[in-house]
Protein backbone atom coordinates (compact mmCIF):
# COMPACT_ATOMS: atom_id res chain seq x y z
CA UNK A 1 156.11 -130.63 25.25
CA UNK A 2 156.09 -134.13 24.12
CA UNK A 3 160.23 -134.54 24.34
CA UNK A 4 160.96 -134.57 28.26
CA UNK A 5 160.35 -138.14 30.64
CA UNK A 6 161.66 -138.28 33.97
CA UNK A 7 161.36 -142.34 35.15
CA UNK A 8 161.47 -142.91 38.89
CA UNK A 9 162.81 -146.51 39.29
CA UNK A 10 163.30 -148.33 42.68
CA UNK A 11 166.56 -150.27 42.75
CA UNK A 12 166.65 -153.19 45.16
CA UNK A 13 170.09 -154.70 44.67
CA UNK A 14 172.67 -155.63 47.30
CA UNK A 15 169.69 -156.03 49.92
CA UNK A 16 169.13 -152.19 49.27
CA UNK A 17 166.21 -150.07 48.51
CA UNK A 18 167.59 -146.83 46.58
CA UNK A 19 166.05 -144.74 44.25
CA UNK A 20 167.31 -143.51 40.54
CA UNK A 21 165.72 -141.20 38.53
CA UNK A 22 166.49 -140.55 34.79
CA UNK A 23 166.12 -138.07 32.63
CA UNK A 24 165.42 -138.55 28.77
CA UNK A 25 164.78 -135.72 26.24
CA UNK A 26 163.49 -137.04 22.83
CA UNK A 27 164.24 -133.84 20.90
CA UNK A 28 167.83 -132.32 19.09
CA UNK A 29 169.66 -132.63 22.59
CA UNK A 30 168.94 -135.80 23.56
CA UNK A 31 170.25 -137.09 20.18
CA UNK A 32 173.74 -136.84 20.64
CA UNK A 33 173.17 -138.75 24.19
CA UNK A 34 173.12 -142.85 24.95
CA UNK A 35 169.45 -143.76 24.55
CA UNK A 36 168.27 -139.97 24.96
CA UNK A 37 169.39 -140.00 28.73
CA UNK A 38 170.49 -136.65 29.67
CA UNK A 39 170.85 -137.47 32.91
CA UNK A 40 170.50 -139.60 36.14
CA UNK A 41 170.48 -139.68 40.45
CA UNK A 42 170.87 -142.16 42.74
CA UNK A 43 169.57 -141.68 45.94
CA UNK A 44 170.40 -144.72 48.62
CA UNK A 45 168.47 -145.48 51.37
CA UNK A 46 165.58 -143.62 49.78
CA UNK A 47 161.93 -144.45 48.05
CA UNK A 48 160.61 -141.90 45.41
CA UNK A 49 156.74 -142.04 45.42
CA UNK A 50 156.05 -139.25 43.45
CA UNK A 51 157.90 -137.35 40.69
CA UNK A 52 156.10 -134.34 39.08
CA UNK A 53 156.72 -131.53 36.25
CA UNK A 54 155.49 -128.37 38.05
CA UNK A 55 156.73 -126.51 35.00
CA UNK A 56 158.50 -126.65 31.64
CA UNK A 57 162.24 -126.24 32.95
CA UNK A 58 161.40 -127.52 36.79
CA UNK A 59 160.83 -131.13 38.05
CA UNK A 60 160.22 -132.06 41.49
CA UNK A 61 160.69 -135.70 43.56
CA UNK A 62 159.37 -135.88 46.73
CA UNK A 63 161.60 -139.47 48.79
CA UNK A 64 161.06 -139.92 52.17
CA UNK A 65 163.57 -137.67 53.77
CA UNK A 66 163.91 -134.87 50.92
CA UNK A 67 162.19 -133.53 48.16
CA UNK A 68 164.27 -132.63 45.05
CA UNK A 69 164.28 -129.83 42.79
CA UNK A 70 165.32 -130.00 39.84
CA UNK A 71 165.91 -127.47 37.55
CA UNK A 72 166.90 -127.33 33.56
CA UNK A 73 164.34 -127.74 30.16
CA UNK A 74 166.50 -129.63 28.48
CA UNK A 75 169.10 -131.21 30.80
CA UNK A 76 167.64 -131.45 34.21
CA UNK A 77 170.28 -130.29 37.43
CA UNK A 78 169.13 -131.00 41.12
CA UNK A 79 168.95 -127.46 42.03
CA UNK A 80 167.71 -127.49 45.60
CA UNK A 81 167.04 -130.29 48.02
CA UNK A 82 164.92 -129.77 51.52
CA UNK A 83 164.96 -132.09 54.13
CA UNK A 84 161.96 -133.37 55.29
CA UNK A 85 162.17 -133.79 59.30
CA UNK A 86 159.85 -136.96 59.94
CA UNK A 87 157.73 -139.14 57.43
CA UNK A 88 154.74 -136.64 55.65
CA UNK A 89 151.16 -137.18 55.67
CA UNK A 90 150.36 -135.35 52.28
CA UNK A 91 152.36 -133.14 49.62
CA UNK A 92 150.61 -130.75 47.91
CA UNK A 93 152.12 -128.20 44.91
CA UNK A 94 152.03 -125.66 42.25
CA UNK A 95 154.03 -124.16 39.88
CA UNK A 96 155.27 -121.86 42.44
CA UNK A 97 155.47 -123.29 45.97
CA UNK A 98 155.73 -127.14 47.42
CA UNK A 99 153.52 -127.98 50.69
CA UNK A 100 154.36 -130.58 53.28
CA UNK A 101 151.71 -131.57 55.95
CA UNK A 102 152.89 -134.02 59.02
CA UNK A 103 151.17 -135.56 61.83
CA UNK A 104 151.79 -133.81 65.07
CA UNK A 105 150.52 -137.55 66.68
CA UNK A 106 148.17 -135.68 69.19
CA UNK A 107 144.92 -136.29 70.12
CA UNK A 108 143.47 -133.21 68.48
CA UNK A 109 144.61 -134.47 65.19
CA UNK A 110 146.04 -131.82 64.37
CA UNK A 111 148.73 -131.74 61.62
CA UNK A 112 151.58 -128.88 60.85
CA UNK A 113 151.80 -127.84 57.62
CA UNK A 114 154.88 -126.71 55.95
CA UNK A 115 155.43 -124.50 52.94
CA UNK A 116 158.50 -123.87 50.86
CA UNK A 117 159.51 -121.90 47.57
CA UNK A 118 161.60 -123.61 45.20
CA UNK A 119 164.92 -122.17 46.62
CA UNK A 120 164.19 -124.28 49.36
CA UNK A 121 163.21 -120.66 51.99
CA UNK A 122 160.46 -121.86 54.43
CA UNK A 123 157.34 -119.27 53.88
CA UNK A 124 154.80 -121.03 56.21
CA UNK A 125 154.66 -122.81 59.03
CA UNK A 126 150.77 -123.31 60.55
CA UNK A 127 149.18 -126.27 62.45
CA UNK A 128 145.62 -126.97 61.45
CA UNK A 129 142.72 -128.72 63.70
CA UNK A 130 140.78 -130.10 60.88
CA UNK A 131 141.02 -133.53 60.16
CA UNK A 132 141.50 -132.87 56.60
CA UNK A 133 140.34 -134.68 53.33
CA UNK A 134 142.46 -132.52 51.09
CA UNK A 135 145.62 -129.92 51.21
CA UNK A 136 146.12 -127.93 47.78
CA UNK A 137 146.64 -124.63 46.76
CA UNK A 138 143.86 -122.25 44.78
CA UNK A 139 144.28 -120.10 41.96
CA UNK A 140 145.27 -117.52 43.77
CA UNK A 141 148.15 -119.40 45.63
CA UNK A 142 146.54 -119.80 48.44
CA UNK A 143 146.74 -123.03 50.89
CA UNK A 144 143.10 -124.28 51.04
CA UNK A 145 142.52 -127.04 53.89
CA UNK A 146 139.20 -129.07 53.75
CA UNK A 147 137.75 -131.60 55.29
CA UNK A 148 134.09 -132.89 55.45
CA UNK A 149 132.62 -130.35 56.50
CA UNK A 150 135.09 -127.60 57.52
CA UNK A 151 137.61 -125.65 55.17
CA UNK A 152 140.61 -123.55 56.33
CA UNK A 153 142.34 -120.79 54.12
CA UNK A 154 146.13 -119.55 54.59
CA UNK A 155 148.26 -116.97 52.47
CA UNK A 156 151.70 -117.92 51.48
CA UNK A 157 153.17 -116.21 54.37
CA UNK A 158 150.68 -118.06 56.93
CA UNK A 159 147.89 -115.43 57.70
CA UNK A 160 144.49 -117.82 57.98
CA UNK A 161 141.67 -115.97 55.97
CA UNK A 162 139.05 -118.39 56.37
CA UNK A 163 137.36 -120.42 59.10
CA UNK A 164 134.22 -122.11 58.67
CA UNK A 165 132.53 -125.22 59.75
CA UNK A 166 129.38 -125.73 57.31
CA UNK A 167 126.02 -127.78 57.89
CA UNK A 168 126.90 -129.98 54.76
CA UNK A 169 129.48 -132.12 53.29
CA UNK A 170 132.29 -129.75 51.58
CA UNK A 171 133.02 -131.00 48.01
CA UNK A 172 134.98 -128.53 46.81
CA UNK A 173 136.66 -124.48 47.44
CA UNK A 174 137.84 -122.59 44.13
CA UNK A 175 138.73 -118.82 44.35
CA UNK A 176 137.18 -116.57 42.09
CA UNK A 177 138.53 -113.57 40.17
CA UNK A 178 138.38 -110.72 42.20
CA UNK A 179 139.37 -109.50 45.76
CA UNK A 180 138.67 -112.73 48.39
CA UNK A 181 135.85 -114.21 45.89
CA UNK A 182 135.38 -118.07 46.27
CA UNK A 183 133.24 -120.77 44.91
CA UNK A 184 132.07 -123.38 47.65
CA UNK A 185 130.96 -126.42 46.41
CA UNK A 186 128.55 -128.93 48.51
CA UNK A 187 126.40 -132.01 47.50
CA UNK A 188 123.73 -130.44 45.36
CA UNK A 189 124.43 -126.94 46.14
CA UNK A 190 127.03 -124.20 45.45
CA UNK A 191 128.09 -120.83 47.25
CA UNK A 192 129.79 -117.97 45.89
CA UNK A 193 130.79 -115.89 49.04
CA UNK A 194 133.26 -112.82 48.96
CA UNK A 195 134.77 -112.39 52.27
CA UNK A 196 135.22 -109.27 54.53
């Protein structure tokens, strides 16, 4: 809306490496605050790579041993925090749900993908066998795994609809209004496939 910042800053004093975000709202309530800051966390030991607003009231910081909710439109609380068990390969989100993947460090590379609501419950817990190019979540909030040639697709509660290993290089997977319609999207060609 134009009035809300969240700043992720990396504090290296003392021989430390912490992490502070702040929060500044440029509208009425920030007014009647020191420079607009309505609020701010320190986190020690931690680094912050990625901040995002997955909604108008709810914030998210992913560190390297938690990821943060925050929750509040106009003076932003740290509602939930879930502890991440080992360094992530990928985090993927929505307005709805937060996705870890990690390595499992076999030779299979496979990786074990995690998925969480925003109240911090655990709703999935899948490995996958594709050495993937990109984890993210469809339309439909579903958990679409692809690589270069291969896709994967899980519900929310970690039933895998879709396997398939295509001739081509995989570009792209959108769902499409309707029951289990999706778009696949190659170089120079495109599917539409419903699936059984």
């Amino acid at each position: 809306d134009a009035k809300k910042l969240a700043v992720d800053m990396i504090d290296l004093s003392n021989g430390k490496t912490d992490s502070v975000i702040a929060f500044y709202n440029f509208g009425s309530v920030g007014q009647n605050e020191i420079d607009n800051n309505v609020g701010t966390y320190k986190y020690e030991d931690q680094l912050i790579p990625e901040i995002a607003y997955v909604s108008d009231n709810k914030m998210i910081a992913v560190s390297d041993k938690n990821i943060m909710v925050f929750d509040g439109s106009q003076k932003p609380k740290l509602k939930q925090k879930i502890k991440l068990e080992k360094q992530i390969d990928s985090v993927f989100y929505n307005n709805k749900y937060i996705g870890v993947a990690y390595s499992n460090n076999d030779k299979k590379c496979t990786s074990h993908i995690k998925l969480y609501d925003f109240n911090g419950k655990m709703l999935m817990e899948n490995d996958t066998s594709i050495a993937y190019r990109n984890i993210e979540f469809d339309s439909n909030n579903e958990v679409c795994v692809t690589g270069e040639t291969a896709c994967e697709i899980y519900t929310i509660h970690g039933v895998k609809k879709f396997y398939h290993t295509f001739d081509q290089k995989l570009y792209k997977v959108m769902y499409k209004s309707g029951i289990n319609n999706y778009i696949f999207i190659y170089e120079g060609a495109m599917d539409e496939v419903r699936l059984k």
